[in-house]
Every structure is written in C-alpha cells, then in structure tokens.
N, C-alpha and C. Protein backbone atom coordinates (compact mmCIF):
# COMPACT_ATOMS: atom_id res chain seq x y z
N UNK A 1 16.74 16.13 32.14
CA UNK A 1 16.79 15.33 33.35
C UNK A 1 18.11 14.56 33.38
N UNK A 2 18.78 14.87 34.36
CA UNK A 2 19.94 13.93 34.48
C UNK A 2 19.86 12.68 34.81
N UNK A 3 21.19 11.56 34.26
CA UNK A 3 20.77 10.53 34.79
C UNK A 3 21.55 9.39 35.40
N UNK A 4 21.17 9.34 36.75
CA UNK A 4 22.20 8.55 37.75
C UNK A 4 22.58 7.36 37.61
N UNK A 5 23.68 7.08 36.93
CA UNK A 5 24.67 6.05 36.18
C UNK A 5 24.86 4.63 37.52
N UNK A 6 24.95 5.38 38.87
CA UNK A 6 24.90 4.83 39.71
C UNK A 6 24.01 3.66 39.99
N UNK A 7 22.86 4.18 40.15
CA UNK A 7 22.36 3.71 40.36
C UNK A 7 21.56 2.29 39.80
N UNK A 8 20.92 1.13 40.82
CA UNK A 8 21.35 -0.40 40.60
C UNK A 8 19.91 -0.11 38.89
N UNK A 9 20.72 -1.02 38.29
CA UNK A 9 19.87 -1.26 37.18
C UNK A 9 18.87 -2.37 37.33
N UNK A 10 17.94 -2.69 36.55
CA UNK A 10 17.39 -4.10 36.16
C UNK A 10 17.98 -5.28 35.83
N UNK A 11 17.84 -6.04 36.26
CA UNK A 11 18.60 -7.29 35.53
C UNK A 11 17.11 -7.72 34.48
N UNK A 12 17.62 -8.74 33.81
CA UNK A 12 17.12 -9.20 32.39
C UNK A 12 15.95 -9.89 33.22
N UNK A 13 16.31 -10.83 34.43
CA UNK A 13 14.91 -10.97 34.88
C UNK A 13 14.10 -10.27 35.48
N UNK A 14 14.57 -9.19 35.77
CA UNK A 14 13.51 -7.70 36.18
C UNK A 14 12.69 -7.78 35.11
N UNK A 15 13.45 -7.16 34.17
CA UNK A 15 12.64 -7.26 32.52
C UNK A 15 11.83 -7.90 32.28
N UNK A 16 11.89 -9.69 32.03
CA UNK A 16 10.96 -10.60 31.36
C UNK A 16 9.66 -10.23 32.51
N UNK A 17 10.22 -10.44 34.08
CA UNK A 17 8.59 -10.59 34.67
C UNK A 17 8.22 -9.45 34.37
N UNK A 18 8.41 -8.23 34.32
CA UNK A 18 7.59 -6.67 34.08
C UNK A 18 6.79 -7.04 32.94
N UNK A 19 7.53 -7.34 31.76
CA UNK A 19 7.18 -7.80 30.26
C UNK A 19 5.77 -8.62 30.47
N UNK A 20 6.33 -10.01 31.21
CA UNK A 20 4.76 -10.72 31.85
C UNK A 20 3.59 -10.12 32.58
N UNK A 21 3.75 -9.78 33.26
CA UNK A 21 3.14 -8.69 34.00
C UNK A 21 2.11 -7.71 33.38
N UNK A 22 2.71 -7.11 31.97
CA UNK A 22 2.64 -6.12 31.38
C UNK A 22 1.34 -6.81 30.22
N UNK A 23 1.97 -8.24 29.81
CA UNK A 23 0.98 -8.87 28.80
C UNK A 23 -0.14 -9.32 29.45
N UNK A 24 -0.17 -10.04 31.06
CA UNK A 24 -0.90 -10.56 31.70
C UNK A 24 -2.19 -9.86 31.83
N UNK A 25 -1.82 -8.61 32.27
CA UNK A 25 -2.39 -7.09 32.74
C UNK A 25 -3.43 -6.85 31.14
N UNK A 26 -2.47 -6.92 30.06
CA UNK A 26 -3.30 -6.67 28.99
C UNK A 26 -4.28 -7.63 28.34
N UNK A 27 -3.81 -8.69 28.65
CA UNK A 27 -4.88 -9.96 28.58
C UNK A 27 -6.19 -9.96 29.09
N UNK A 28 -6.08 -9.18 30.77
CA UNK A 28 -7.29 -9.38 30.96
C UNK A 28 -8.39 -8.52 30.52
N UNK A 29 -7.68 -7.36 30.12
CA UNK A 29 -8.31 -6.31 29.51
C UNK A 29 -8.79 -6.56 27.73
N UNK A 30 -9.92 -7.48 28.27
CA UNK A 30 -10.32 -8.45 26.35
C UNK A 30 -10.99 -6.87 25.61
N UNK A 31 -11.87 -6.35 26.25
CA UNK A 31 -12.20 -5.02 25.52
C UNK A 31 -11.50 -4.60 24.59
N UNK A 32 -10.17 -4.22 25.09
CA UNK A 32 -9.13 -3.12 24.11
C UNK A 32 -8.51 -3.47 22.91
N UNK A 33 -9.24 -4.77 22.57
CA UNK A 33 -8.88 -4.89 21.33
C UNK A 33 -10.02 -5.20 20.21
N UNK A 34 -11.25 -5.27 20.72
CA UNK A 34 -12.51 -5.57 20.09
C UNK A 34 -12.70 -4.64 19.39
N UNK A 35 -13.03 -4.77 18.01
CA UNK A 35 -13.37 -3.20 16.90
C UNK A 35 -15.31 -3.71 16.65
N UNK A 36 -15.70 -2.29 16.70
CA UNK A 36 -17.00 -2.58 17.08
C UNK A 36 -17.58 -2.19 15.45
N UNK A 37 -18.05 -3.02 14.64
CA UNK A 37 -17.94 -2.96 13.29
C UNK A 37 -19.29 -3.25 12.68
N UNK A 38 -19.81 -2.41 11.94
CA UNK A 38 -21.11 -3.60 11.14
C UNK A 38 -20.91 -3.90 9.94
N UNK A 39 -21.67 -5.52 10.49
CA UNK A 39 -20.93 -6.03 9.02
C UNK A 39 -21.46 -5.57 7.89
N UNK A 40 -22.87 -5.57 8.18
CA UNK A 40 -23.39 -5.35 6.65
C UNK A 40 -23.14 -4.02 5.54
N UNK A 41 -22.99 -3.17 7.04
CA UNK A 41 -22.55 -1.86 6.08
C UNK A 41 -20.99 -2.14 5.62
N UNK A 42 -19.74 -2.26 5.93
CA UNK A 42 -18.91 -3.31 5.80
C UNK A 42 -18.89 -3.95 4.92
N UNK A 43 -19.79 -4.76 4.30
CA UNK A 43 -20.29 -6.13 2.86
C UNK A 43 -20.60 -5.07 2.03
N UNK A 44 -21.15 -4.00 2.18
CA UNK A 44 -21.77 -2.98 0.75
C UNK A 44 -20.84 -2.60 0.01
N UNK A 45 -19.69 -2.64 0.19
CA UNK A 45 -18.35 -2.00 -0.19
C UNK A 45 -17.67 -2.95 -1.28
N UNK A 46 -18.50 -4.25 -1.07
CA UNK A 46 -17.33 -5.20 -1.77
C UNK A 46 -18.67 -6.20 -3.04
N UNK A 47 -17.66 -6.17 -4.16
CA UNK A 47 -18.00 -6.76 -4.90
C UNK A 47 -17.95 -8.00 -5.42
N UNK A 48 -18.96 -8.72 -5.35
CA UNK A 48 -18.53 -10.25 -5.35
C UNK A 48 -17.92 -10.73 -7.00
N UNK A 49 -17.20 -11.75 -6.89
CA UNK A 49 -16.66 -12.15 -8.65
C UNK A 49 -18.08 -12.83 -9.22
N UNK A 50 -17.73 -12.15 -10.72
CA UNK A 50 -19.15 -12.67 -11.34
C UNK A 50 -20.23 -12.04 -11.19
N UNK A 51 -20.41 -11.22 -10.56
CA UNK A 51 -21.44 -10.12 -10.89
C UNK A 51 -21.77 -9.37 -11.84
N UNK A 52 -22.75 -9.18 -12.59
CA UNK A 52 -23.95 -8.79 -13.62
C UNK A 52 -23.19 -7.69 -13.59
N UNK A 53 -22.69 -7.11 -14.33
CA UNK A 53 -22.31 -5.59 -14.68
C UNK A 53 -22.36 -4.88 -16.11
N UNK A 54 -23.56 -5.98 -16.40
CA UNK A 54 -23.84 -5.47 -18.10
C UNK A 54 -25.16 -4.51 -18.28
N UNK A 55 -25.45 -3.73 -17.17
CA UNK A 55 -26.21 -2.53 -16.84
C UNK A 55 -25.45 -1.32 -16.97
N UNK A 56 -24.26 -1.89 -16.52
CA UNK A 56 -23.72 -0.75 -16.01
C UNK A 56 -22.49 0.16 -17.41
N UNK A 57 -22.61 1.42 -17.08
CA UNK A 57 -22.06 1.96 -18.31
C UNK A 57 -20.59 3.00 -17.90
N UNK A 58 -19.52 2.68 -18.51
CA UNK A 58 -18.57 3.80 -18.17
C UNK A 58 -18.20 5.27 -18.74
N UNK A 59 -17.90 6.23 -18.17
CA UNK A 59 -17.89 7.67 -18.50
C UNK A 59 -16.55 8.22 -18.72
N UNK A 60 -15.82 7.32 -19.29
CA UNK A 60 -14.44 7.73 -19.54
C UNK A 60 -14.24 8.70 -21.04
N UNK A 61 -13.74 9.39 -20.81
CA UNK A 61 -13.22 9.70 -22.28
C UNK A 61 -12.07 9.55 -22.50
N UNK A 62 -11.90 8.66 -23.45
CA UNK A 62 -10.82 8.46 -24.08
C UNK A 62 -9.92 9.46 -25.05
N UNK A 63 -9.07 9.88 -25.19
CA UNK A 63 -8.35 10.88 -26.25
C UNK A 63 -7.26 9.80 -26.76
N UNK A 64 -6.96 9.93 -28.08
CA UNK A 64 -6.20 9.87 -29.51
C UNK A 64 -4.25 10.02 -28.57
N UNK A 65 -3.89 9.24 -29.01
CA UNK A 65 -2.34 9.88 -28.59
C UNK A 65 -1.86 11.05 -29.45
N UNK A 66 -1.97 11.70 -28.23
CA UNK A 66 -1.08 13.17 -28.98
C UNK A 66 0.13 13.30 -29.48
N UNK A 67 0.45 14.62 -30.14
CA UNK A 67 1.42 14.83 -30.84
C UNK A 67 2.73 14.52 -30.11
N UNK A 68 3.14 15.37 -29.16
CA UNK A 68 4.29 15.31 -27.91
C UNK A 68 3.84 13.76 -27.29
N UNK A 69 3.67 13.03 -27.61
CA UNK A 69 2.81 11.55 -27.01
C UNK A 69 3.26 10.42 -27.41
N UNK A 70 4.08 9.36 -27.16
CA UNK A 70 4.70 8.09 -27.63
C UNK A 70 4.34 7.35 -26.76
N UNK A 71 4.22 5.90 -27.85
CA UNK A 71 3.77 4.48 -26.92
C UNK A 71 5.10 3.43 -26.43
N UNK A 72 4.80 3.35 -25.66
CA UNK A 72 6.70 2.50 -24.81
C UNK A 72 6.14 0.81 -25.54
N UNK A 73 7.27 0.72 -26.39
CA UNK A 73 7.15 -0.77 -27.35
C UNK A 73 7.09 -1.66 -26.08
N UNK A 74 7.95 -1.57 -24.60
CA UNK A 74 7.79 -2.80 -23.65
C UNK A 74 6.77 -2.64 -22.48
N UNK A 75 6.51 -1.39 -22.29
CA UNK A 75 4.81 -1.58 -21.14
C UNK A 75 3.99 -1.26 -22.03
N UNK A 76 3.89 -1.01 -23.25
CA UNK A 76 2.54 -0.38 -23.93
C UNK A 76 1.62 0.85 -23.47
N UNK A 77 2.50 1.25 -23.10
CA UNK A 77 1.61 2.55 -21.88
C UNK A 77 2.00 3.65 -22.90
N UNK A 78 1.50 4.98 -22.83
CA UNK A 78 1.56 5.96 -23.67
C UNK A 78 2.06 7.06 -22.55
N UNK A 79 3.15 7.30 -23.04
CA UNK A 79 3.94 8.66 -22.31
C UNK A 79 3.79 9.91 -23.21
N UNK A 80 4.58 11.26 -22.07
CA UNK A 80 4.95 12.12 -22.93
C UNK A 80 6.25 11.99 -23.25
N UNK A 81 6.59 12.61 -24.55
CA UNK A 81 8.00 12.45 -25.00
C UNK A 81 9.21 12.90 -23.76
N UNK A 82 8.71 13.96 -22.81
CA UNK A 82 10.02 13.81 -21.72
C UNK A 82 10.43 12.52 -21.35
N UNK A 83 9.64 11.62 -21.06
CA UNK A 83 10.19 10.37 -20.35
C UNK A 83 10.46 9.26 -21.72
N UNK A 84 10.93 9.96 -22.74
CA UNK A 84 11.46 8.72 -23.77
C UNK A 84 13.10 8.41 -23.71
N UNK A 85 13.16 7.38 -23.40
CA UNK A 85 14.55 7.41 -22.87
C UNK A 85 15.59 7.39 -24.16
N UNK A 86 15.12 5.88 -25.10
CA UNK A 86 15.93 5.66 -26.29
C UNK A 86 15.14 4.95 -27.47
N UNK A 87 15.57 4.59 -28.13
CA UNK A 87 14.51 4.18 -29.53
C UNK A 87 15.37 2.90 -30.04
N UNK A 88 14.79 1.89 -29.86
CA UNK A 88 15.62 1.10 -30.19
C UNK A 88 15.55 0.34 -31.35
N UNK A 89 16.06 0.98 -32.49
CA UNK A 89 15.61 -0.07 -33.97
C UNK A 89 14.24 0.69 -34.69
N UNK A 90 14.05 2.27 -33.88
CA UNK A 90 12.90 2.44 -34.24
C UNK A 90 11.56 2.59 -33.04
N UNK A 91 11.79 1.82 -31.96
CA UNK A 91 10.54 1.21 -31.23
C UNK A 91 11.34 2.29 -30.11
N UNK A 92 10.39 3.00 -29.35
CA UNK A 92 10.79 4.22 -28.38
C UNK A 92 10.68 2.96 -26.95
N UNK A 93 11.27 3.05 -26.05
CA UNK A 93 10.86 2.83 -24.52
C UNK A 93 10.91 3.88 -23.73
N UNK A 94 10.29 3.91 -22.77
CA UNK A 94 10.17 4.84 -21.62
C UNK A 94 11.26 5.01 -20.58
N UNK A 95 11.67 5.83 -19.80
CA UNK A 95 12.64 5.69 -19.00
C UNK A 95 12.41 4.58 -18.14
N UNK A 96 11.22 4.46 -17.56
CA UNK A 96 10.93 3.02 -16.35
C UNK A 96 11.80 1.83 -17.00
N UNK A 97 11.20 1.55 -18.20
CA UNK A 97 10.76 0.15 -18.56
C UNK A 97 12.66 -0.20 -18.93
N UNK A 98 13.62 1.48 -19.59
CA UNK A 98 14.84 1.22 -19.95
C UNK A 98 15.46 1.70 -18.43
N UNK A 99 15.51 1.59 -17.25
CA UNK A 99 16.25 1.57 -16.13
C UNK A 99 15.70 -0.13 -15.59
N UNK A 100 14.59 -0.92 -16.03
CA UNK A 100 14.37 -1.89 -15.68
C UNK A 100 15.45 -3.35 -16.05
C-alpha cells in the first residue's frame, strides 16, 4: 500500500484525545478485564508454611558420584568432568562458578 506523504497528518493533540477516547471507551467496558476464577480450586495448589509433612515420603534415588563425576569446591554441586574448568590447589571448580 502506498503512502501519501501529502497528506495533512495528526497533530499531537489529535493523538492525546484519540488516546482518551480510546481509554474512556475501554473503561466502560469493566467486563474485559474480569478473570472468572475459582478460588478454591485455585487454594488446592498451594501449600501453606508449616504444614505436617511427616507422612509424607520421597522417591528419589540417589546415586554415589561417579567416576567421570567431580564436586565444584565453590557451588558444591556435582558435575561431569567436561565442565571442570581448573583445579585450584587441588579443589576442582566448575566452569559457572570459574567465569563467575
């Protein structure tokens, strides 16, 4: 679409009243922003602090650090040896923790 350079533009107060206009218009329209929600199903999701959780049991398995497997002396996190960056004195860090 071409476009006619000519022709008269908006001035800045064209703008603001359209802008007003535009919010006024959406104001009265209170609907379009109401989210229609239930709460309670909503509340099931969340866990309050201090809750009894000495029923409850976890299913993790844990594994042994492996062979190809080093612990980063400054996050304590256990990598694989690709991401060992340098050893310092002995003590390995990870690339993260040695670009930090």
């Amino acid at each position: 679409m071409a476009t006619d350079y000519d022709a008269p533009r908006k001035t800045d107060e064209d703008v603001e009243q359209d802008s007003i206009q535009e919010l006024q218009a959406r104001r009265q329209d209170k609907s379009s922003g109401v989210v229609d929600e239930d709460e309670t199903e909503a509340a099931e999701g969340f866990e309050l602090p201090g809750a009894d959780l000495s029923g409850e049991e976890l299913a993790v398995r844990v594994l042994p650090r492996q062979a190809d497997e080093f612990t980063c002396s400054s996050c304590f996190l256990v990598h694989h040896r690709s991401q060992l960056a340098a050893e310092n004195g002995g003590q390995p860090i990870c690339t993260e923790c040695a670009a930090a």
